[in-house]
Protein backbone atom coordinates (compact mmCIF):
# COMPACT_ATOMS: atom_id res chain seq x y z
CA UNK A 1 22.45 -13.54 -48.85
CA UNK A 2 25.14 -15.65 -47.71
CA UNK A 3 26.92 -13.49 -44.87
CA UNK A 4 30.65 -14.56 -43.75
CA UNK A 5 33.00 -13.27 -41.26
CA UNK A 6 36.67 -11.98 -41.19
CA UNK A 7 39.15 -10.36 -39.07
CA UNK A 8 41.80 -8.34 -40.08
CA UNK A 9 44.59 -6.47 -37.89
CA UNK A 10 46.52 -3.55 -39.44
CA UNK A 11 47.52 -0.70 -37.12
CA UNK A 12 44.93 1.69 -34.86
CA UNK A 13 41.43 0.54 -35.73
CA UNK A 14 40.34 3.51 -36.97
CA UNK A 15 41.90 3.17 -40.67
CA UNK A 16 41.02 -0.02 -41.16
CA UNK A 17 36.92 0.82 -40.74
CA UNK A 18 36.49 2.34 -44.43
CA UNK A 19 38.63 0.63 -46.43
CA UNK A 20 36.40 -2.16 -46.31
CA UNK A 21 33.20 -0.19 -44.93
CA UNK A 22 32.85 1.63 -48.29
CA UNK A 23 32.76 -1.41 -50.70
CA UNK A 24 29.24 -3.39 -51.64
CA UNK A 25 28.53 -6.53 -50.02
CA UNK A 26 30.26 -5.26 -46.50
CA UNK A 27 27.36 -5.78 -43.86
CA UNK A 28 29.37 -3.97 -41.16
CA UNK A 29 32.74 -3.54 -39.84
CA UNK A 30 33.04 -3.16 -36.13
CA UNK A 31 36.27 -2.29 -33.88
CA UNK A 32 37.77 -4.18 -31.75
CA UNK A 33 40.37 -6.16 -29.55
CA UNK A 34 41.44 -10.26 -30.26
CA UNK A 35 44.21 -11.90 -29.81
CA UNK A 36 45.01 -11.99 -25.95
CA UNK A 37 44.16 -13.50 -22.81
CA UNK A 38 42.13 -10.95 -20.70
CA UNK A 39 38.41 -11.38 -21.44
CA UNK A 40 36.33 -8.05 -22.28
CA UNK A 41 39.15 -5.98 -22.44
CA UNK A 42 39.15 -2.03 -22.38
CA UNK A 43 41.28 0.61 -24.65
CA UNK A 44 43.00 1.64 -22.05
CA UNK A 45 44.29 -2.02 -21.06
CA UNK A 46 45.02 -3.12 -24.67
CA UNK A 47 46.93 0.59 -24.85
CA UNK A 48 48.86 -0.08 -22.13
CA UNK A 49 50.28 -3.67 -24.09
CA UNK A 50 49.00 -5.74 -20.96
CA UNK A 51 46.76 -7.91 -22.65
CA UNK A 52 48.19 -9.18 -25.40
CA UNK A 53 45.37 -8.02 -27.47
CA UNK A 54 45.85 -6.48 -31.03
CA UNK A 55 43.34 -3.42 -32.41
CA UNK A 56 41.54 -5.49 -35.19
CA UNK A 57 38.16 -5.26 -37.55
CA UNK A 58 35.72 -7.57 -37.76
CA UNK A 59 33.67 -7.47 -41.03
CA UNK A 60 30.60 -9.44 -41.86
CA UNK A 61 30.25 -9.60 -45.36
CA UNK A 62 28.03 -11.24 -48.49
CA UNK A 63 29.78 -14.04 -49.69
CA UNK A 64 27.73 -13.38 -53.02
CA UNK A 65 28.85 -10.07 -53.67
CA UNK A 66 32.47 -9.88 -52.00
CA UNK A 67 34.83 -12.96 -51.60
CA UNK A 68 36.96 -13.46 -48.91
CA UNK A 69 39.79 -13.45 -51.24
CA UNK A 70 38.66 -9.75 -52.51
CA UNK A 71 38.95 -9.00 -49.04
CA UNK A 72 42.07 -10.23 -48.19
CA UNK A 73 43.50 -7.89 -51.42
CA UNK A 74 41.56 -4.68 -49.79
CA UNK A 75 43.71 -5.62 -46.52
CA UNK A 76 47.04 -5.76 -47.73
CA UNK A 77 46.10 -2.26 -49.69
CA UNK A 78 45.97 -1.23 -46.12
CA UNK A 79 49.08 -2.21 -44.32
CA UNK A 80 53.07 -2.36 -44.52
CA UNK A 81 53.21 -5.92 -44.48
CA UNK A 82 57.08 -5.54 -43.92
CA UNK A 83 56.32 -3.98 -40.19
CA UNK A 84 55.92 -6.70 -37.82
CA UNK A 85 56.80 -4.08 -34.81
CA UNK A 86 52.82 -2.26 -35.97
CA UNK A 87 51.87 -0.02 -38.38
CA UNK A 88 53.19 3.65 -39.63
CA UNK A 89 52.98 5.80 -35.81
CA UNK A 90 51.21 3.34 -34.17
CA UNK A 91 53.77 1.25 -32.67
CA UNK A 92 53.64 -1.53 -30.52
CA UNK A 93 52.07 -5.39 -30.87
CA UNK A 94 48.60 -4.38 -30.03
CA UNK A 95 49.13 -2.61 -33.87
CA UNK A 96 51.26 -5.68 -35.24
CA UNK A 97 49.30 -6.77 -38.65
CA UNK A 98 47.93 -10.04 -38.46
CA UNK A 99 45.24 -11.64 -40.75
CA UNK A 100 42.75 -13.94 -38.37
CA UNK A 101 41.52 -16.74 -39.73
CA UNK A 102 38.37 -18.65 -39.04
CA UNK A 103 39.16 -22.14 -40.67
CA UNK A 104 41.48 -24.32 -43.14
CA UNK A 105 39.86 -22.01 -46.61
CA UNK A 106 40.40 -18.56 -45.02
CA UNK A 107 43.56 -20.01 -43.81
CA UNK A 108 44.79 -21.61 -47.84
CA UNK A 109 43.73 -18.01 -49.05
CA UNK A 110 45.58 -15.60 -46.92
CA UNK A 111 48.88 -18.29 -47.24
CA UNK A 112 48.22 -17.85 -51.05
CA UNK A 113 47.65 -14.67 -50.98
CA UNK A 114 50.62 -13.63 -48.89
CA UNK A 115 53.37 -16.06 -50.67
CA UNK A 116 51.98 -14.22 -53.99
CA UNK A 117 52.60 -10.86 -52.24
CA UNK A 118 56.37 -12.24 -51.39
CA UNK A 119 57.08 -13.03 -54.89
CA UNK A 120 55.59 -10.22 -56.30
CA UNK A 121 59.20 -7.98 -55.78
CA UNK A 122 56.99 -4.92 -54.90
CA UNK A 123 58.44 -5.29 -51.80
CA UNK A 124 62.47 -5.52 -50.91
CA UNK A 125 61.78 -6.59 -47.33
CA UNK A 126 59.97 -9.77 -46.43
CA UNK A 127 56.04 -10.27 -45.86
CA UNK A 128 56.00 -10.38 -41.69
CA UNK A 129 52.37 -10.25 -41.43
CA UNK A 130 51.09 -12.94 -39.64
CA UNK A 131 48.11 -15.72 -40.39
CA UNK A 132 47.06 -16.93 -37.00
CA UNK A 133 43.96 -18.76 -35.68
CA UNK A 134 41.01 -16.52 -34.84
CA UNK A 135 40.21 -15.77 -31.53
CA UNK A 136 37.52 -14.31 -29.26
CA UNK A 137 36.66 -10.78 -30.83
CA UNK A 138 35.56 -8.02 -28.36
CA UNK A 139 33.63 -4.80 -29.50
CA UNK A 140 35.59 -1.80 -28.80
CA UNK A 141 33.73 0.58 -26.79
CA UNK A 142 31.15 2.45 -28.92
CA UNK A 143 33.23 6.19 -29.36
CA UNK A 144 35.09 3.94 -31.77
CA UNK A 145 32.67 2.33 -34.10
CA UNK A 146 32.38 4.27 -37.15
CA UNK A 147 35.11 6.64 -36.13
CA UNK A 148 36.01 8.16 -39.49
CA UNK A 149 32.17 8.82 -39.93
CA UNK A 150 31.82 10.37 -36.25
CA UNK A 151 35.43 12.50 -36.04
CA UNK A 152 36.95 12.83 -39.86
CA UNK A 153 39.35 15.70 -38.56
CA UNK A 154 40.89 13.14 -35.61
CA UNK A 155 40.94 10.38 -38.69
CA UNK A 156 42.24 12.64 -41.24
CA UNK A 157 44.73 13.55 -39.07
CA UNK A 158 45.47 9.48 -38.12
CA UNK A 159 45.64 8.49 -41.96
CA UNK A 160 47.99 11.44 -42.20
CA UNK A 161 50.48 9.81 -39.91
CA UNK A 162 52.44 8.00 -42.92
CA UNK A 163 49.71 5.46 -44.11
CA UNK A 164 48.15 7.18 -46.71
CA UNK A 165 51.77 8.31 -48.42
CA UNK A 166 52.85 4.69 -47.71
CA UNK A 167 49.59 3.70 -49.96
CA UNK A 168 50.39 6.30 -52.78
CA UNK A 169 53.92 4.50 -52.98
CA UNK A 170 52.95 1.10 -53.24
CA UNK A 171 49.76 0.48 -54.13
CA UNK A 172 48.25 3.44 -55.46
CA UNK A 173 50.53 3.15 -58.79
């Protein structure tokens, strides 16, 4: 077992848990907050857009089983990359999507990725995710680990907020 790490930011925590949870070689994916400049921030600072923190997952993963490229695919499955202003209802930069990067290969893979995404056409708008350094993760607080698993009406009723239809039209083809 070779086990990795990557961070991904794409909207309210929540839907961005199973996406990659349900696939083999995911270890874990755990909620949280990176990004800002208040240490061991709560949900109810990052909410309030204080903290400069963005809602993000961080997944450990079997670099044997699941590349970090195959990951970076599931993400953008996941997101608007068009909506630098957050994702679907949640709205705001502590939902802006942002792929975190540990070092100079992650880094050469999301760029890659991304510029292919540009010049697919699929989209009319430009990419506006970002690709920035990774920074300190902090856990969310524990009523939002495994949400989907622990409230699926709440997260039904989250993925119904425009993400899911947004999947069926893009990527779900």
């Amino acid at each position: 077992m070779s086990l990795d790490t990557a961070i991904f930011a794409g909207g309210c925590f929540w839907c961005m848990v199973e996406p990659f949870d349900t696939h083999p070689g995911i270890e874990k994916v755990e909620s949280g907050y990176t990004g800002g400049h208040v240490a061991n921030p709560t949900y109810e600072q990052v909410k309030s857009g204080t903290t400069g923190h963005t809602e993000a997952v961080k997944i450990t993963f079997d670099s044997q089983v699941i590349s970090y490229q195959e990951l970076v695919e599931i993400y953008w499955h996941q997101t608007d990359p068009t909506d630098a202003s957050g994702q679907f209802q949640d709205r705001g930069d502590n939902y802006r999507p942002v792929i975190f990067v540990k070092d100079d290969q992650q880094r050469q893979i999301a760029e890659a990725s991304k510029r292919k995404l540009q010049d697919s056409g699929l989209f009319d708008e430009p990419i506006v995710t970002q690709i920035e350094d990774a920074q300190p993760f902090y856990l969310a607080e524990d009523y939002h680990q495994d949400f989907y698993k622990k409230n699926p009406d709440v997260y039904a009723a989250q993925e119904a907020g425009g993400r899911e239809q947004f999947k069926d039209q893009y990527w779900n083809r």
